[in-house]
Protein backbone atom coordinates (compact mmCIF):
# COMPACT_ATOMS: atom_id res chain seq x y z
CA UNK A 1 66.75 188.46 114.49
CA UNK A 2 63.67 188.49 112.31
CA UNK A 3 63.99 186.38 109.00
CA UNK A 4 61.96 188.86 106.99
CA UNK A 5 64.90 191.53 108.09
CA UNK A 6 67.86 189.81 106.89
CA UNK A 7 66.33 188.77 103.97
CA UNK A 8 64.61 191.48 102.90
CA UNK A 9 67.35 194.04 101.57
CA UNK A 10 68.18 191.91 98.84
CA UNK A 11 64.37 191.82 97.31
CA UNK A 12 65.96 195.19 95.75
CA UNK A 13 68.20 193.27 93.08
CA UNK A 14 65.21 191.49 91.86
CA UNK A 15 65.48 188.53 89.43
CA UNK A 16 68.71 188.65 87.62
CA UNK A 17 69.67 185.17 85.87
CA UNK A 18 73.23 184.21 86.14
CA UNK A 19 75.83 181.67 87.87
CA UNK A 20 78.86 184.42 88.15
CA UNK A 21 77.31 185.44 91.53
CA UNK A 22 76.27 182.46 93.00
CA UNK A 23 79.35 180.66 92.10
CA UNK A 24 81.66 183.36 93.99
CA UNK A 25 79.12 183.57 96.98
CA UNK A 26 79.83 179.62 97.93
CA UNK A 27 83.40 179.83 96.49
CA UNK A 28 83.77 182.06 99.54
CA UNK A 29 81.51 179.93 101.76
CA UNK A 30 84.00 176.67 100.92
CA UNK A 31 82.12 175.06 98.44
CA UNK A 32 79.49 173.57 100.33
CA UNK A 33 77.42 172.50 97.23
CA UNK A 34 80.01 169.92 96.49
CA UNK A 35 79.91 168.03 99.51
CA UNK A 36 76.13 167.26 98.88
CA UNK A 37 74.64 164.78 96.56
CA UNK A 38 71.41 165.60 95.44
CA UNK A 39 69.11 165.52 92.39
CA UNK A 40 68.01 168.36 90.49
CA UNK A 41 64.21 169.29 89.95
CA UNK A 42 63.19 171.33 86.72
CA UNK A 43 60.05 171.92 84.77
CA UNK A 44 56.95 173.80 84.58
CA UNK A 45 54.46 172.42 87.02
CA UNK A 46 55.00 169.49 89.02
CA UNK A 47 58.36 169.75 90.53
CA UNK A 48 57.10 170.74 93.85
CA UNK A 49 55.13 167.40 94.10
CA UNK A 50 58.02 165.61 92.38
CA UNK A 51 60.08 167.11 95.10
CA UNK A 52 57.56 165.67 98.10
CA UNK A 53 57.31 162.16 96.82
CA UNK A 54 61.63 162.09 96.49
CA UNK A 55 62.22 163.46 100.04
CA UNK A 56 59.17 161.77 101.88
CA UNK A 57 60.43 158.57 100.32
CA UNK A 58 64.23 158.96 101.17
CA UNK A 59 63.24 159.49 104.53
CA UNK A 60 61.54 156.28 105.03
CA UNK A 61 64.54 154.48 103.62
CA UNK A 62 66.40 156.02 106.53
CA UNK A 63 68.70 158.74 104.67
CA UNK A 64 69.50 162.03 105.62
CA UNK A 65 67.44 164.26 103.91
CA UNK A 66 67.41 167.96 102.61
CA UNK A 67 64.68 169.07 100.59
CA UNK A 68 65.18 172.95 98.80
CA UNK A 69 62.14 174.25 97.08
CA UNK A 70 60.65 177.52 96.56
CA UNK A 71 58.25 179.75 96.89
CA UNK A 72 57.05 179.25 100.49
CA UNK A 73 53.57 179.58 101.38
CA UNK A 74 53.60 181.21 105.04
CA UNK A 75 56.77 181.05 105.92
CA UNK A 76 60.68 181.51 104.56
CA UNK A 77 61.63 177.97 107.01
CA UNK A 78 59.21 175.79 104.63
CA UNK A 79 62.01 176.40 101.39
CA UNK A 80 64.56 173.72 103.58
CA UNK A 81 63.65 170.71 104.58
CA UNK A 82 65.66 168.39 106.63
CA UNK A 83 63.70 164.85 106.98
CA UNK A 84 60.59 166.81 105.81
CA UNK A 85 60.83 169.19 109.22
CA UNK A 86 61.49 172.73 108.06
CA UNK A 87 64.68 174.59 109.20
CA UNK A 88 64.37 176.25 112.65
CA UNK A 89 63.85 179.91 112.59
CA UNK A 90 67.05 180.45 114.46
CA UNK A 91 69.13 178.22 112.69
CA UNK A 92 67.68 179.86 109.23
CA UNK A 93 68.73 183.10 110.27
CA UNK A 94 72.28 181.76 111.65
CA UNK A 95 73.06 180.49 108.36
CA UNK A 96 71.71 183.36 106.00
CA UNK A 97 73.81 185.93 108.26
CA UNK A 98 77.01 183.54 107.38
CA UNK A 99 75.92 183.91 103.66
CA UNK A 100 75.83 187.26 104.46
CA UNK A 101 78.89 187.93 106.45
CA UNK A 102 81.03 186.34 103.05
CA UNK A 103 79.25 188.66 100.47
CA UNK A 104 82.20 190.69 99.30
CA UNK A 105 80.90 194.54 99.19
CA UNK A 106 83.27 195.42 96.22
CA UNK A 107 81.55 192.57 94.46
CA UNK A 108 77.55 192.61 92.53
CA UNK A 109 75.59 191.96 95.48
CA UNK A 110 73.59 188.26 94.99
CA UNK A 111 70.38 188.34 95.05
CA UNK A 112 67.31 187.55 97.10
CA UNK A 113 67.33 184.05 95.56
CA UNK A 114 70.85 183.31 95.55
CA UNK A 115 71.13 184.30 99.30
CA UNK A 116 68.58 181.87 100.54
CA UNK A 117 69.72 179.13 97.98
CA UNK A 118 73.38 179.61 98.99
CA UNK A 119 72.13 179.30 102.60
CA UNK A 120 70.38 175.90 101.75
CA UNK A 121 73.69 174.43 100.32
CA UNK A 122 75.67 175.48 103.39
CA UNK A 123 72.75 174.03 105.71
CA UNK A 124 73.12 170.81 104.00
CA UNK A 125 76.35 170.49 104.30
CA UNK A 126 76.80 171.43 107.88
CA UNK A 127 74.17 168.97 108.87
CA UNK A 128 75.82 166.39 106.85
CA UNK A 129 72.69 165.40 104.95
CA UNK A 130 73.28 161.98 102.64
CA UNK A 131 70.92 163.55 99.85
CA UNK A 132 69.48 166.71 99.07
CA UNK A 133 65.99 167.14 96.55
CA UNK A 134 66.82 170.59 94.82
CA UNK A 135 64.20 172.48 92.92
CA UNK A 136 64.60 174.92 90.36
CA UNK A 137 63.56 178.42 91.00
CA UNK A 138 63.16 179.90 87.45
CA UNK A 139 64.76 178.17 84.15
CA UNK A 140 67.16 175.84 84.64
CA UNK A 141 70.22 177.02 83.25
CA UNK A 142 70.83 180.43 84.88
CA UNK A 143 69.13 178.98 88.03
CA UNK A 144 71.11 179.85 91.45
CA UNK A 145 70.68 176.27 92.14
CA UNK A 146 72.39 175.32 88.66
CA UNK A 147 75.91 175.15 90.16
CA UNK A 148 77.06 171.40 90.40
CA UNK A 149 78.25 169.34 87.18
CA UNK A 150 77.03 165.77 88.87
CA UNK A 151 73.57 165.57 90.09
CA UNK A 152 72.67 161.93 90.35
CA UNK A 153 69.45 162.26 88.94
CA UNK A 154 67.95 165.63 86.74
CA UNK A 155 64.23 165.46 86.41
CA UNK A 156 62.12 167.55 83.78
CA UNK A 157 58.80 167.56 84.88
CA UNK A 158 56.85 169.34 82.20
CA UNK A 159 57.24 172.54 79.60
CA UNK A 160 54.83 175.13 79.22
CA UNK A 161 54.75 178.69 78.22
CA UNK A 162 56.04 180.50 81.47
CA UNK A 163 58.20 182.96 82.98
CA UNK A 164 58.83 183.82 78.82
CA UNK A 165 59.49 187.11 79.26
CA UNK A 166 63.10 185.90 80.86
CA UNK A 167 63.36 182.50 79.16
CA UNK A 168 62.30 183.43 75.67
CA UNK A 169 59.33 183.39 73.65
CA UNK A 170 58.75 179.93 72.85
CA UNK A 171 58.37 176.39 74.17
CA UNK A 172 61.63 175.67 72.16
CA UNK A 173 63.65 178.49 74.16
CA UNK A 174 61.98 177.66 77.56
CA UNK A 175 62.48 173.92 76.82
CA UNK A 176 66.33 175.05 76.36
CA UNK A 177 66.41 176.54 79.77
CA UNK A 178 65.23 173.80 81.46
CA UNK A 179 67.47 171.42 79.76
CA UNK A 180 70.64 173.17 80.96
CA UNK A 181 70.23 171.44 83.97
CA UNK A 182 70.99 168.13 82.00
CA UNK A 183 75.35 167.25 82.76
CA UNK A 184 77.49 165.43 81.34
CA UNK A 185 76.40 161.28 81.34
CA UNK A 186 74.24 161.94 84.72
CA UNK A 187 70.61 160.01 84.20
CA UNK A 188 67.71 162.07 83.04
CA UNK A 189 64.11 161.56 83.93
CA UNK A 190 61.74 163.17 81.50
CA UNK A 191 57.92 163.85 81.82
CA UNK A 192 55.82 164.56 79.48
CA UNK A 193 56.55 167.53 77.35
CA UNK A 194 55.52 169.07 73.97
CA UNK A 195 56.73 167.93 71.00
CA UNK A 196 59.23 171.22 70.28
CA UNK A 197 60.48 170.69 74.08
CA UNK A 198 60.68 167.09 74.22
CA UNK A 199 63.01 167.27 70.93
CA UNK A 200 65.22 170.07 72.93
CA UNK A 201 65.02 168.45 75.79
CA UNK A 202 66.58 164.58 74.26
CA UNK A 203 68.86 166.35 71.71
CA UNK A 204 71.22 167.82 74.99
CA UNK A 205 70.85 164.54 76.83
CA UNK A 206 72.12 163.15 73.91
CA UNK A 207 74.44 165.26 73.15
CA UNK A 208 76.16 164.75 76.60
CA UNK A 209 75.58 160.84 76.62
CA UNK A 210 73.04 161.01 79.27
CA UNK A 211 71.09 157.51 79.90
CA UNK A 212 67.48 159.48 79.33
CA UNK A 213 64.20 157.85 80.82
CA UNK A 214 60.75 159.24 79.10
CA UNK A 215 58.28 158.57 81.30
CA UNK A 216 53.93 157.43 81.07
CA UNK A 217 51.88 158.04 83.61
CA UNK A 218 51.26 155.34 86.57
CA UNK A 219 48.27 153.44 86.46
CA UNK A 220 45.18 154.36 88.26
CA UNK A 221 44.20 151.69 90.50
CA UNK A 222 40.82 151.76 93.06
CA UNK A 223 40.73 153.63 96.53
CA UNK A 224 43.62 156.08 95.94
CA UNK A 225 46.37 153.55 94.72
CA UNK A 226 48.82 153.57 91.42
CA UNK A 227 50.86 150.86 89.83
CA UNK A 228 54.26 152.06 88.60
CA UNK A 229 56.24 150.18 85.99
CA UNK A 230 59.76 150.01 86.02
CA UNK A 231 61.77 151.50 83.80
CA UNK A 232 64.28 148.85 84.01
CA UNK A 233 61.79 145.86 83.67
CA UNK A 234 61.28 144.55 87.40
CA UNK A 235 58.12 143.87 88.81
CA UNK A 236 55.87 146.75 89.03
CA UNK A 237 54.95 149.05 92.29
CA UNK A 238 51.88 149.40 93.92
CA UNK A 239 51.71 152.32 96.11
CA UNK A 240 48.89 154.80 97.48
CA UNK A 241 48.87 158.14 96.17
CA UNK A 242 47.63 160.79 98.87
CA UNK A 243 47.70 163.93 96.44
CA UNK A 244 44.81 164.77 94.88
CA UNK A 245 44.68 165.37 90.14
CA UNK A 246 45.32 163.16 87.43
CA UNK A 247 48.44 164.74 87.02
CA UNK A 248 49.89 163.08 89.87
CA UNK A 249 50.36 159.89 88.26
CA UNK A 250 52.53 161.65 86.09
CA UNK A 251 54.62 163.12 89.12
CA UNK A 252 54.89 160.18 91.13
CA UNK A 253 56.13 157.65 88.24
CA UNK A 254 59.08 160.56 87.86
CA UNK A 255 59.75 160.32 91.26
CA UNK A 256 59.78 156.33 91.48
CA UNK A 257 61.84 156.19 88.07
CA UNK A 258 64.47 158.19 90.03
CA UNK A 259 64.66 156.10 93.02
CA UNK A 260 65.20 153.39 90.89
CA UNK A 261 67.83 155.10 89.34
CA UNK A 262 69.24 155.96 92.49
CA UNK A 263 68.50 152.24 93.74
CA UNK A 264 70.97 151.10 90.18
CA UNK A 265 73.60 153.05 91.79
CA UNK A 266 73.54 151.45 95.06
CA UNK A 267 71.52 153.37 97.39
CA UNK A 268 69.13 151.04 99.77
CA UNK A 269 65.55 152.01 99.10
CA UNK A 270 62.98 149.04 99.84
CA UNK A 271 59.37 148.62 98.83
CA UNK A 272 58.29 149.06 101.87
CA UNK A 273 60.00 152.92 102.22
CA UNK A 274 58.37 153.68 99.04
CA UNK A 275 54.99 152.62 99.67
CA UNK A 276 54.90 154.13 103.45
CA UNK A 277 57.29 157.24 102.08
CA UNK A 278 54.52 157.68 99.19
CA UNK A 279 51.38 157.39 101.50
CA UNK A 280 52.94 160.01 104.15
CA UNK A 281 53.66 162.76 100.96
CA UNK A 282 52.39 166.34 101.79
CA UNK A 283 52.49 169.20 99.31
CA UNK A 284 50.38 172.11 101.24
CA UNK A 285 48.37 174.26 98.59
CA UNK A 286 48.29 172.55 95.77
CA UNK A 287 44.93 170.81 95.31
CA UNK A 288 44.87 170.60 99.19
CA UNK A 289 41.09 170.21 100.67
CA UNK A 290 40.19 172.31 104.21
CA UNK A 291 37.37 173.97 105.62
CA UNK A 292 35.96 177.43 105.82
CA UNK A 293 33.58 178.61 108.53
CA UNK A 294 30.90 181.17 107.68
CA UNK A 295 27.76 181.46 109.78
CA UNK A 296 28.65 178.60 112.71
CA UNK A 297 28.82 176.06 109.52
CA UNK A 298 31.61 174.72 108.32
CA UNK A 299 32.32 174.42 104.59
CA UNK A 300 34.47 171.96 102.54
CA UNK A 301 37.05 174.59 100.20
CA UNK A 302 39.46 173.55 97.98
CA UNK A 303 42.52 175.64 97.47
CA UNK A 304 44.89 175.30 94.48
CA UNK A 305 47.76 177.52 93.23
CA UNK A 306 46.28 177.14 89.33
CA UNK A 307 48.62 180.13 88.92
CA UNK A 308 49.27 179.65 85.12
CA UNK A 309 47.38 178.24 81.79
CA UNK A 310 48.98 174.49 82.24
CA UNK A 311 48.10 174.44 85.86
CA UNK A 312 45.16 175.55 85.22
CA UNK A 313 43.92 172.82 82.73
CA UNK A 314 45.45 170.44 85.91
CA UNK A 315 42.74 171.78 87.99
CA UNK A 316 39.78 171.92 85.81
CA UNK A 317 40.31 168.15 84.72
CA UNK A 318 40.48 167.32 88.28
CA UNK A 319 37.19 169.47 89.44
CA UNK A 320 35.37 167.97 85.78
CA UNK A 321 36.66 164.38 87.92
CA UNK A 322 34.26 165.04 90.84
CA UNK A 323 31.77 165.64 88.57
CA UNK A 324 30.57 169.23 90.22
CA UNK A 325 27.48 171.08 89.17
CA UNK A 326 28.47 174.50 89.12
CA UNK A 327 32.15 176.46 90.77
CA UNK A 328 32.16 179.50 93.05
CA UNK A 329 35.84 180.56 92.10
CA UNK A 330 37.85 182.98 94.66
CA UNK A 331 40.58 184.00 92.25
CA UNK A 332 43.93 186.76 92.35
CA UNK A 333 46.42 186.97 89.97
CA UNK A 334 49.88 188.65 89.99
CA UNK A 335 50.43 191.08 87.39
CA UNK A 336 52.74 189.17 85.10
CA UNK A 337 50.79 186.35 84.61
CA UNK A 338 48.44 184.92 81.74
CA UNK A 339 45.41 186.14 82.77
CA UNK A 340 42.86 185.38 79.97
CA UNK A 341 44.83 181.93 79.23
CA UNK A 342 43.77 180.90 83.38
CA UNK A 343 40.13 181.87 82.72
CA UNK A 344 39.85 179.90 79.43
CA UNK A 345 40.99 176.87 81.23
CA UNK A 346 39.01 177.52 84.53
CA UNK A 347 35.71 179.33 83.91
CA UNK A 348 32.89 177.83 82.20
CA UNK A 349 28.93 178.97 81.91
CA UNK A 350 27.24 179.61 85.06
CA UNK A 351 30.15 179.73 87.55
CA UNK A 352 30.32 182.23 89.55
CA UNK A 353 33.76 184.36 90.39
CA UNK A 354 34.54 186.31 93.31
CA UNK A 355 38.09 188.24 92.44
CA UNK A 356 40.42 189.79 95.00
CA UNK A 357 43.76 191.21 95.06
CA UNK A 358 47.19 189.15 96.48
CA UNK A 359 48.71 190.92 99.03
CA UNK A 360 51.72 192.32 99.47
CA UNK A 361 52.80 191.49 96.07
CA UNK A 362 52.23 192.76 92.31
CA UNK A 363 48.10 192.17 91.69
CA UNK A 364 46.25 192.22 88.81
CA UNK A 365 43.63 194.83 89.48
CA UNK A 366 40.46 192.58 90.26
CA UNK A 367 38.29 195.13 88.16
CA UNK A 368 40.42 194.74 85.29
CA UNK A 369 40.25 190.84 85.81
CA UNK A 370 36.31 191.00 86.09
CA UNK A 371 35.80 193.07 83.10
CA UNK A 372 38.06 190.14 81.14
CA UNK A 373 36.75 187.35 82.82
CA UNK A 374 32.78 188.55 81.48
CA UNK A 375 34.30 188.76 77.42
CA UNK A 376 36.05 185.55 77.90
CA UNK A 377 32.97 183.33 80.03
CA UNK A 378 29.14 184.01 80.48
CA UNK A 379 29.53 183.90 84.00
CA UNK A 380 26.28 183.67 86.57
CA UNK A 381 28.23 186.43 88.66
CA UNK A 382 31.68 188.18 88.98
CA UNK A 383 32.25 190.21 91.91
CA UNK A 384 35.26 191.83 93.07
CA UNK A 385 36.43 192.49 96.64
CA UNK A 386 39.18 194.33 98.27
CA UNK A 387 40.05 191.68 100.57
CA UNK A 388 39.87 187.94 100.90
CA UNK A 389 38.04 186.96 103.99
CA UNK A 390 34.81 188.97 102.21
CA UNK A 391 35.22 187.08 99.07
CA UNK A 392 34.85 183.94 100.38
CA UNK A 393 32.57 184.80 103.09
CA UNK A 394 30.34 185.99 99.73
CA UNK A 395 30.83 182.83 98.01
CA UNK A 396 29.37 180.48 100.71
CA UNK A 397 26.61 183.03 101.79
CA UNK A 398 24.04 182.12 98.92
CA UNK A 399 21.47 180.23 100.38
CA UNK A 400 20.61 178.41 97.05
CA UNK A 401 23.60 176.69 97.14
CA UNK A 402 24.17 173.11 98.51
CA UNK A 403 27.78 173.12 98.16
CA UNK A 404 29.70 170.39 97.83
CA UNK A 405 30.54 167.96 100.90
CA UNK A 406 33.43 165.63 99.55
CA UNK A 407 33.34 162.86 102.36
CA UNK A 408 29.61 162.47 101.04
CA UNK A 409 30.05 162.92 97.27
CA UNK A 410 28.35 160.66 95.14
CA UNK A 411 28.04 160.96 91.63
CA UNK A 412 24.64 160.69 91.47
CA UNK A 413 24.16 163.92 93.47
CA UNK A 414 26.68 166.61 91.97
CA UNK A 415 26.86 169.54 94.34
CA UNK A 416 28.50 173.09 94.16
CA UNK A 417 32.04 173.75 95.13
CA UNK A 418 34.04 176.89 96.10
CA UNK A 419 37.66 176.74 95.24
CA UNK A 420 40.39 179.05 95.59
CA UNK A 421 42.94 179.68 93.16
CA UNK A 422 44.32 181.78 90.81
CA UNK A 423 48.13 182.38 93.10
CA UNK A 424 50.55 180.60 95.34
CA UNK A 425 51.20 183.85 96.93
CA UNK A 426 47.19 184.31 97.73
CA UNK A 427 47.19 180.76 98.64
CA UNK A 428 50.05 181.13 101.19
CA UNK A 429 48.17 184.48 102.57
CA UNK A 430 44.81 181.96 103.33
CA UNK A 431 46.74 179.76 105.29
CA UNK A 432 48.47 182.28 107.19
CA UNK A 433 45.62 184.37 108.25
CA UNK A 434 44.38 183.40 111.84
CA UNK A 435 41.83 180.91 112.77
């Protein structure tokens, strides 16, 4: 049976925070959330990364491993993981229809999210897994994945203004949700957060006697490697570091700090499973380099979700890296998010933007976009396009341009570069369009 069809009649309840549902949906199912350990994922931006690095390194060190994040890109099997390998089609759809089958019909019907989480927890357990990575959909604690009192590990990536129209109007309140995550004397792993948020964040872990970890960044070293320093004062890491932005020394020192939390409480993780673990990470769509073909050539693209502000500024530091002359942007937005915030971070003088709607989901109109993109930038162009294949066709088309070939780059010749952006959800509809 089609995913899409099981799946779908439960996009009607929408997002509706809570526990009372999830928590009766695997109370029929047996429990199977507490027969898994697993560490919990939370924050902003970041956790999908943070969520790579944990799972790709786990598997090295020969565990068991389930992996829950969300959204997908193409398709539903990407959201579970087992030993990086998403879920079989068939044995997705065996285990949503026994979600399904113990929904009680007198009962508020779960939603959308809670089906496909509660599916992930009964997957794990039936495939015995020896650790699970669980990401946060929305929040933290509300979150259909918030049902377990003994993570091993709960990481806070980052806190930025997002999703505030259900987790409250400031940092301070979103900061809140996150930290709800945080149980009773488990270890906490902390990015870097604002000053309001960080003070949330340690006042809770305190509060519930949680040994807290507040992470810096890695080091940079040369040719795509980082040195990590331990948290608990052993000698420091070394490892490459195949994802592209700054920001990722960030991510991956929250990742390492956890497996050496998890290494404390007597799970076997070696040097050697980090390192190759680390070098064989893979987080599709987020700062990811391919190709477009347009006229028989074939052009370098880069694709990023950049789908709100703090993302955003993530992106432009990483393009300002590479030292660029001028971006060809090839941007949609959903509705709901921050649209003028994403444009001050991205856009500056003389880049050109080519907008088009996200399919199949709630747009921004790209007129409306254009017309606020041209009061917030002095832009060379902004075009807008009803579909994406035109867009980007139009943004390698002008002959002017010598666009930017990365395994060439040199700093002394900055070229042009054409970069997609602006929505996972458009991002996931680029990779799944046929070659």
């Amino acid at each position: 049976m089609n995913i899409d069809a099981i799946i779908k009649p439960f996009q009607r309840f929408g997002v509706h925070l809570g526990l009372q549902r999830i928590h009766k949906l695997l109370e029929n199912l047996g429990n199977p959330h507490l027969q898994v350990p697993f560490i919990h994922v939370a924050g902003t931006n970041g956790k999908g990364s943070v969520c790579a690095y944990l799972s790709s390194v786990l598997t090295e060190a020969g565990y068991r491993t389930g992996r829950y994040t969300s959204p997908h890109l193409v398709d539903w099997t990407e959201r579970i993981t087992l030993n990086q390998e998403p879920i079989s089609k068939r044995d997705l759809s065996s285990v949503i229809l026994q979600v399904q089958a113990k929904i009680d019909p007198n009962e508020e019907s779960p939603t959308q999210f809670e089906v496909i989480t509660a599916a992930a927890w009964l997957y794990f357990a039936q495939q015995n897994v020896d650790i699970a990575i669980i990401e946060v959909g929305l929040g933290g604690r509300l979150d259909a994945t918030n049902v377990s009192s003994q993570p091993l590990v709960s990481i806070i990536t980052s806190i930025s203004r997002e999703h505030w129209q259900q987790l409250g109007p400031t940092v301070a309140d979103i900061a809140r949700e996150k930290a709800g995550i945080i149980k009773a004397g488990c270890p906490v792993v902390v990015g870097q957060l604002p000053f309001d948020a960080k003070e949330v964040v340690l006042k809770r872990a305190q509060k519930l006697d949680c040994p807290t970890y507040v992470l810096q960044p890695a080091l940079q070293l040369h040719e795509g490697w980082a040195q990590y320093s331990s948290i608990f004062e052993s000698k420091p890491i070394k490892y490459p570091l195949p994802l592209a932005g700054q920001i990722q020394l960030f991510n991956s020192a929250l990742a390492l700090a956890a497996l050496e939390i998890l290494q404390k409480q007597g799970w076997q993780i070696t040097e050697g499973a980090i390192i190759q673990g680390m070098a064989l990470t893979k987080w599709p769509g987020r700062m990811q380099w391919t190709q477009w073909q347009y006229n028989n050539t074939t052009y370098k693209l880069l694709l990023d979700g950049a789908h709100n502000p703090a993302a955003a500024v993530v992106l432009r530091n990483y393009i300002d890296s590479l030292n660029v002359k001028s971006v060809s942007w090839v941007m949609g937005m959903l509705s709901t998010k921050e649209h003028d915030e994403v444009f001050k971070a991205l856009l500056r003088p003389n880049d050109l933007l080519y907008i088009v709607p996200v399919p199949d989901h709630s747009s921004a109109q790209p007129e409306e976009l254009a017309q606020l993109a041209n009061q917030i930038c002095p832009l060379k162009s902004c075009q807008t396009y009803t579909n994406l294949q035109s867009a980007l066709n139009a943004a390698f088309a002008l002959p002017e341009l010598n666009y930017f070939d990365f395994d060439n780059f040199t700093d002394k010749a900055p070229k042009d570069l054409v970069v997609l952006c602006g929505s996972l959800y458009l991002i996931g509809y680029f990779l799944g369009m046929p070659e």
